[in-house]
N, C-alpha and C. Protein backbone atom coordinates (compact mmCIF):
# COMPACT_ATOMS: atom_id res chain seq x y z
N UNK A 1 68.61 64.41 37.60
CA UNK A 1 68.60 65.25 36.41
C UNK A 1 70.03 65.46 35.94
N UNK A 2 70.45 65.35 34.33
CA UNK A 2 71.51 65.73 33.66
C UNK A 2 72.03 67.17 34.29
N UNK A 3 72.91 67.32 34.09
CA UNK A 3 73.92 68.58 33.80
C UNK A 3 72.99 69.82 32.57
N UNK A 4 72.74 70.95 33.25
CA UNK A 4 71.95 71.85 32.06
C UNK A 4 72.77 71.86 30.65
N UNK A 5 73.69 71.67 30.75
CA UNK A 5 74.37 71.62 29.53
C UNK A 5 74.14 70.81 28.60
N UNK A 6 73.78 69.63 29.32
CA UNK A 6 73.57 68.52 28.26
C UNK A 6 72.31 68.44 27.79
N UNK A 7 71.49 69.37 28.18
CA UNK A 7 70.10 69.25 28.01
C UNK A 7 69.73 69.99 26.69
N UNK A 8 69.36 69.29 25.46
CA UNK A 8 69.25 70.04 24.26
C UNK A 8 68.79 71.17 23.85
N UNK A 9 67.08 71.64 25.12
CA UNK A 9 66.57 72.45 25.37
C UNK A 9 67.59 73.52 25.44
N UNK A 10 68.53 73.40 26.25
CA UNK A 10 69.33 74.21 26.99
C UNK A 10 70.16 74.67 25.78
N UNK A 11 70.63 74.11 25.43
CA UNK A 11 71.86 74.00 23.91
C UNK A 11 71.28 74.53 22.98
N UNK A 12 70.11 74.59 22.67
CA UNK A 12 69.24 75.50 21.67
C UNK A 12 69.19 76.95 22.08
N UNK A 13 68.74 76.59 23.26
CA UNK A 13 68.08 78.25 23.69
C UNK A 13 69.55 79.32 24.14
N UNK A 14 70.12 78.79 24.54
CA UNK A 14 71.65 79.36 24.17
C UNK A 14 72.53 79.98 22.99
N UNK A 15 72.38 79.09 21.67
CA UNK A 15 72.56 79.46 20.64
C UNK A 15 71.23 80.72 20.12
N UNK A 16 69.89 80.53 20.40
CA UNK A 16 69.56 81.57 20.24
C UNK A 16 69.94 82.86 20.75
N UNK A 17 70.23 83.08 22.03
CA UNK A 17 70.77 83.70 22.81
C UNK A 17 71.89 84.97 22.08
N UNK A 18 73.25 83.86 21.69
CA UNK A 18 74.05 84.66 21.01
C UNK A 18 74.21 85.18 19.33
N UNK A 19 73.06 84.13 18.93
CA UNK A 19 72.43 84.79 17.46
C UNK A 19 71.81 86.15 18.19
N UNK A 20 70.97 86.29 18.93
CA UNK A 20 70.38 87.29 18.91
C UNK A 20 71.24 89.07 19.47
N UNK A 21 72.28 87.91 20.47
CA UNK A 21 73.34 89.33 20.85
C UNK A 21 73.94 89.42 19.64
N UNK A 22 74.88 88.63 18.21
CA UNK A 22 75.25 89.06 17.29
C UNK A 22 73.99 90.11 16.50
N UNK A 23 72.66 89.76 16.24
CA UNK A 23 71.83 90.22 15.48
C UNK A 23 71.65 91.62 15.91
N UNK A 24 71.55 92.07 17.28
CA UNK A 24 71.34 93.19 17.66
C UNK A 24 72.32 94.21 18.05
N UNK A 25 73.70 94.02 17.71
CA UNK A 25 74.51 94.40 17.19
C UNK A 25 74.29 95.43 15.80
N UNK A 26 73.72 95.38 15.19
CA UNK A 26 73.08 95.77 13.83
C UNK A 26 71.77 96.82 13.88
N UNK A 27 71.29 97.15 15.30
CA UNK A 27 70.18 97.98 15.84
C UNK A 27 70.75 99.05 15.77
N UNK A 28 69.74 100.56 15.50
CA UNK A 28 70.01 101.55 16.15
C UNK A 28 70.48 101.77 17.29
N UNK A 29 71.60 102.37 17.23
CA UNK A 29 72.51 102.80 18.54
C UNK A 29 70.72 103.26 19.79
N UNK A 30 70.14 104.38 19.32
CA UNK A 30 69.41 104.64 20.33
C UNK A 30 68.32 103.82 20.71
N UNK A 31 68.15 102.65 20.15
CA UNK A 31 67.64 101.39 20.87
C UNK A 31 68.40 100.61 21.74
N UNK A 32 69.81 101.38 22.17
CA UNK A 32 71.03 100.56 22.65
C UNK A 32 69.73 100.21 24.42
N UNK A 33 69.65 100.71 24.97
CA UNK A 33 68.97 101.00 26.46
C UNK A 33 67.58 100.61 26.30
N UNK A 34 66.88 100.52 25.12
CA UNK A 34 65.30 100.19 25.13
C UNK A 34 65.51 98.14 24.52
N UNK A 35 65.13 98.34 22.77
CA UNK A 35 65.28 97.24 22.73
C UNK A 35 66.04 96.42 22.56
N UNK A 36 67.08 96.66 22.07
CA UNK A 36 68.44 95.66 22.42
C UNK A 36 68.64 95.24 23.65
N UNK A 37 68.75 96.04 24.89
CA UNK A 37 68.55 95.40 26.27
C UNK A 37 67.34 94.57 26.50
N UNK A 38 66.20 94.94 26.14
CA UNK A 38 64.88 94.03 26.80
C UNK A 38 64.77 92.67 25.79
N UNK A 39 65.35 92.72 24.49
CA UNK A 39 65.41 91.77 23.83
C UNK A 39 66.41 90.45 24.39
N UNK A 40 67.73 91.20 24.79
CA UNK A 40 68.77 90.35 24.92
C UNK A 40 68.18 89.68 26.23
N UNK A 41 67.84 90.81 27.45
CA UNK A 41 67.30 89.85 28.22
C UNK A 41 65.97 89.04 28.42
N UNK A 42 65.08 89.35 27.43
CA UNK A 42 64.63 88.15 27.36
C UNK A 42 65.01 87.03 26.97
N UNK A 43 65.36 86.99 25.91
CA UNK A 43 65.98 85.33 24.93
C UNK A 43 67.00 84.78 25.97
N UNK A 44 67.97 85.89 26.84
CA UNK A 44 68.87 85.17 28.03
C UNK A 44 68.17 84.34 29.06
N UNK A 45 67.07 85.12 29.61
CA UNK A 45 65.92 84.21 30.69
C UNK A 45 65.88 82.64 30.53
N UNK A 46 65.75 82.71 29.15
CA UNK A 46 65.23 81.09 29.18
C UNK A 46 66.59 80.12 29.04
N UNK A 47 67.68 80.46 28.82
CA UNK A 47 68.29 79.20 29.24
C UNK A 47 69.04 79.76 30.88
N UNK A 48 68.71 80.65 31.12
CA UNK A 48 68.74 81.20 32.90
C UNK A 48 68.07 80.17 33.19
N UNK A 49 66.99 80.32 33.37
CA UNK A 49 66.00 79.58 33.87
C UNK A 49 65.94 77.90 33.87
N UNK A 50 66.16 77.78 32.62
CA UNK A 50 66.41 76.04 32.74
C UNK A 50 67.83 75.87 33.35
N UNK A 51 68.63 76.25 33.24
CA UNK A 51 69.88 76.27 34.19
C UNK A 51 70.04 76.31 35.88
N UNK A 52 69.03 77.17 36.28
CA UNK A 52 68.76 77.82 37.69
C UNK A 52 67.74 76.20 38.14
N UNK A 53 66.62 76.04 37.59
CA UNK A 53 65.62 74.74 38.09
C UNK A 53 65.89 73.96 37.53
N UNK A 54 67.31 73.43 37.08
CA UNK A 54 67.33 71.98 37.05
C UNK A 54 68.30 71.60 37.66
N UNK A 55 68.93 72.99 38.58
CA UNK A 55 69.58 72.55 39.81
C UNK A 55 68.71 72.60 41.33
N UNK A 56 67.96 73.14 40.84
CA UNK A 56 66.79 72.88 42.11
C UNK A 56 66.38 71.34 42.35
N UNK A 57 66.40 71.52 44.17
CA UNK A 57 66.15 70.19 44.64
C UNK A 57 64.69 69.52 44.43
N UNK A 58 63.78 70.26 44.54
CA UNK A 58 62.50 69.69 44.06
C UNK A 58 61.84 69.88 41.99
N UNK A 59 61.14 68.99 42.02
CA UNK A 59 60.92 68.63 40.35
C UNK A 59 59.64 69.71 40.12
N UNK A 60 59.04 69.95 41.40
CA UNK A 60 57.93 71.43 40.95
C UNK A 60 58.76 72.76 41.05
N UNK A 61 59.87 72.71 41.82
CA UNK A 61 61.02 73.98 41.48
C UNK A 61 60.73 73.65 40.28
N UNK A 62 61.28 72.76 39.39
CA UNK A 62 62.01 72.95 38.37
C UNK A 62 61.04 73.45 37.20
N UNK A 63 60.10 72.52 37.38
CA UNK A 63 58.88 72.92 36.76
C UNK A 63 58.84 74.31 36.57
N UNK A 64 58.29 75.03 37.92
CA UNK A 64 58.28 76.32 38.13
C UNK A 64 59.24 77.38 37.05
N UNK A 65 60.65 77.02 37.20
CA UNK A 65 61.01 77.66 36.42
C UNK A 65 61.22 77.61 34.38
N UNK A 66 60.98 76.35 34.29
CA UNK A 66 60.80 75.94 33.17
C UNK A 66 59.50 76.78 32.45
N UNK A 67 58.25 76.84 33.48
CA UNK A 67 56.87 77.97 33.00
C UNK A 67 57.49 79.11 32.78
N UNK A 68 58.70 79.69 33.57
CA UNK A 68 59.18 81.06 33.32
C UNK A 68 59.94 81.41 32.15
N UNK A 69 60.88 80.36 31.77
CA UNK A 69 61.31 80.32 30.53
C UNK A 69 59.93 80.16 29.37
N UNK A 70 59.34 79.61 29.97
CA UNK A 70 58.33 79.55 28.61
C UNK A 70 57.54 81.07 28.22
N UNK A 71 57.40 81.83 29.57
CA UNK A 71 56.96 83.16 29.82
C UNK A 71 57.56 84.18 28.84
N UNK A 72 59.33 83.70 29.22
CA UNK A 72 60.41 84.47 28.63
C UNK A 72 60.64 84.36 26.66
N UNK A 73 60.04 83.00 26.37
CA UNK A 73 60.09 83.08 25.10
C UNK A 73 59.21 84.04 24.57
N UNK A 74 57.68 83.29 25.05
CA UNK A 74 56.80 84.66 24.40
C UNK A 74 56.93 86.23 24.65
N UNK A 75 57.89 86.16 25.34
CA UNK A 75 58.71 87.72 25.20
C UNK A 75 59.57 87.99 24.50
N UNK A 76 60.34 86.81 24.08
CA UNK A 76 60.93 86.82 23.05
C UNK A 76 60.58 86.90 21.47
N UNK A 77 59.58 86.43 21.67
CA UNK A 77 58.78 86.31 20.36
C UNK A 77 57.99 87.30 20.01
N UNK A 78 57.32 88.22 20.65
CA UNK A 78 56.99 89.56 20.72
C UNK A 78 57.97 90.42 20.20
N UNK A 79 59.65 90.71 21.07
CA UNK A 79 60.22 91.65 20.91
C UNK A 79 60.70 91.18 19.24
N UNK A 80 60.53 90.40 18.63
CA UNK A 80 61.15 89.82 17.23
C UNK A 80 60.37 90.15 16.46
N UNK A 81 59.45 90.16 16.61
CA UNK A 81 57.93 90.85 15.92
C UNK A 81 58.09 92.24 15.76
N UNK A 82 58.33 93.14 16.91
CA UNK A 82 58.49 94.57 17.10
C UNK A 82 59.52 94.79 15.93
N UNK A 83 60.72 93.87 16.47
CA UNK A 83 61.97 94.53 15.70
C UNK A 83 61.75 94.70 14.04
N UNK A 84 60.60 93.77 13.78
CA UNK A 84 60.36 93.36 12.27
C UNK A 84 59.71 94.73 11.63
N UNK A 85 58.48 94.63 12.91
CA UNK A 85 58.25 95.71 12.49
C UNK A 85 58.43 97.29 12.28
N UNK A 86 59.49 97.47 13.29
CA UNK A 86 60.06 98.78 13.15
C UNK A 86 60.69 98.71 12.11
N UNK A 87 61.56 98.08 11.29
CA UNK A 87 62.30 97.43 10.17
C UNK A 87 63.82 97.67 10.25
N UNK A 88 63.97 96.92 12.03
CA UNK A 88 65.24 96.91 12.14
C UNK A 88 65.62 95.30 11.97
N UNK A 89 64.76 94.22 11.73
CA UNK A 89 65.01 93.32 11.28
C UNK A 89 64.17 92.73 10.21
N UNK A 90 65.25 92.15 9.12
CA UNK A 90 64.32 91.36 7.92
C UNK A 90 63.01 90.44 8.52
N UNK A 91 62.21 90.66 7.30
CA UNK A 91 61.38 89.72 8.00
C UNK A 91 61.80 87.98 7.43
N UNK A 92 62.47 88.10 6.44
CA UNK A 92 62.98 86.65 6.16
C UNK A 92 64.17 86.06 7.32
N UNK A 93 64.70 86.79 8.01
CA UNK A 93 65.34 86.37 9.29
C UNK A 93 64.56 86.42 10.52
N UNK A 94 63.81 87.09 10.58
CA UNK A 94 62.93 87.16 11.52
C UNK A 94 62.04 86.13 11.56
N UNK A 95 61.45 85.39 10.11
CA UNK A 95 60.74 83.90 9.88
C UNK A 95 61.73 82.75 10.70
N UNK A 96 62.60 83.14 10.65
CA UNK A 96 63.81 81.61 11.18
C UNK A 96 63.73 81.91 12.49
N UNK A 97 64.34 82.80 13.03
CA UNK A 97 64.15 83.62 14.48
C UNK A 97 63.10 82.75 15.12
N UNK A 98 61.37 83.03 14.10
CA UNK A 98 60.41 82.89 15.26
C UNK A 98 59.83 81.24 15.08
N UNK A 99 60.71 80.60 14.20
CA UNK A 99 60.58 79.48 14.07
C UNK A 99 61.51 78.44 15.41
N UNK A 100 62.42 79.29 15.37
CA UNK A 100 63.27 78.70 16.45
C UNK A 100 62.79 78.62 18.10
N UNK A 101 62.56 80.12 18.04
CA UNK A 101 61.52 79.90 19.48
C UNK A 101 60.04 78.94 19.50
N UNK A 102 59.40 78.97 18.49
CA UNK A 102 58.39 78.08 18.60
C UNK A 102 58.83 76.24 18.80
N UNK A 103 59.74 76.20 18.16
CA UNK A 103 60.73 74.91 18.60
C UNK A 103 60.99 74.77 20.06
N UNK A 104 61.46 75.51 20.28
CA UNK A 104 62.16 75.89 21.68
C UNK A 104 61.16 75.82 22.77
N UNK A 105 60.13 76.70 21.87
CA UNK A 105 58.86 76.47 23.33
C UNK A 105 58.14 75.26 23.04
N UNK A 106 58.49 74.30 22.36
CA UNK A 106 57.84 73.16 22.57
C UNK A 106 58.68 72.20 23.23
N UNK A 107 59.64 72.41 23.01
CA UNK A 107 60.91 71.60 23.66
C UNK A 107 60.62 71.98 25.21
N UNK A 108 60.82 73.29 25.87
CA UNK A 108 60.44 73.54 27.15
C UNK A 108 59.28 73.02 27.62
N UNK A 109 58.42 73.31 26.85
CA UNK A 109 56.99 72.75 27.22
C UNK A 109 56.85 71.15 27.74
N UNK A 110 57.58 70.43 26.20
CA UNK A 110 57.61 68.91 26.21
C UNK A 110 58.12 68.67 28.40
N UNK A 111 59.53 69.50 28.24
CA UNK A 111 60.66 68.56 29.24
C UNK A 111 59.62 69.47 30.57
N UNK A 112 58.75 70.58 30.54
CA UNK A 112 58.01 70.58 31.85
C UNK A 112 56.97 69.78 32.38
N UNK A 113 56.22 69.39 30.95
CA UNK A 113 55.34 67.91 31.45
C UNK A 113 56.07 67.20 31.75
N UNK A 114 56.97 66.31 31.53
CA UNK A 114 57.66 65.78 31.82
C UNK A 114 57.83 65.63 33.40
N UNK A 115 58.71 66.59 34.00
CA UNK A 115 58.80 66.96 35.41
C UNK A 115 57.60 67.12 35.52
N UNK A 116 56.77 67.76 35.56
CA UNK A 116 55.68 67.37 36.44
C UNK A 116 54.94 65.98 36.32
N UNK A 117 54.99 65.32 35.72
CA UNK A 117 54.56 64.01 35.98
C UNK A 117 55.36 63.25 36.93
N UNK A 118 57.01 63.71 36.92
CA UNK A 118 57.48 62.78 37.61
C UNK A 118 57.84 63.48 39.23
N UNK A 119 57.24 64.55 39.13
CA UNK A 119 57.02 64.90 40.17
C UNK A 119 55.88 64.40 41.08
N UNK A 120 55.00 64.10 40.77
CA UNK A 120 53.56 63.38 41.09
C UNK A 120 53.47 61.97 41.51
């Protein structure tokens, strides 16, 4: 397996990452401890995660954690929804937002079949 870095998956879900720490920057201070934290760490999970199992020695590790990132998006994609709807984020940025994770979780998705086939 490549270097996580080089892995596009990885390079995406990263840049979401710090769009989303710039974006939430812009939250109510007293969401500082609720959703700005549970947001940031979700969208962080998933390139954690592909980073953490694709240094793992076995290809169902990796797998394994690749399902968790996928876990972590639809948490991501939830808390982007919330934010919309409290109306601490546009919903015309919030359309790009949840377009990106749906990308993203197909990209994860794609590279976990993947490993698991060639795990088999």
């Amino acid at each position: 397996m490549q270097h996580f870095r080089n892995l596009k998956v990885w390079q995406r879900s990263h840049k979401l990452v710090l769009d989303l720490y710039k974006l939430t920057m812009g939250f109510p201070k007293d969401e500082r401890f609720g959703l700005i934290s549970q947001l940031r760490r979700s969208a962080a999970s998933v390139p954690t995660n592909i980073a953490e199992g694709a240094k793992r020695s076995g290809q169902q590790d990796f797998a394994r954690f690749l399902n968790i990132a996928e876990g972590s998006l639809a948490e991501t994609e939830y808390l982007i929804v919330l934010s919309t709807d409290l109306g601490y984020l546009a919903s015309t940025r919030a359309e790009g937002l949840l377009e990106e994770v749906s990308e993203i979780a197909r990209m994860v998705n794609s590279l976990r079949e993947r490993v698991v086939e060639n795990a088999a």
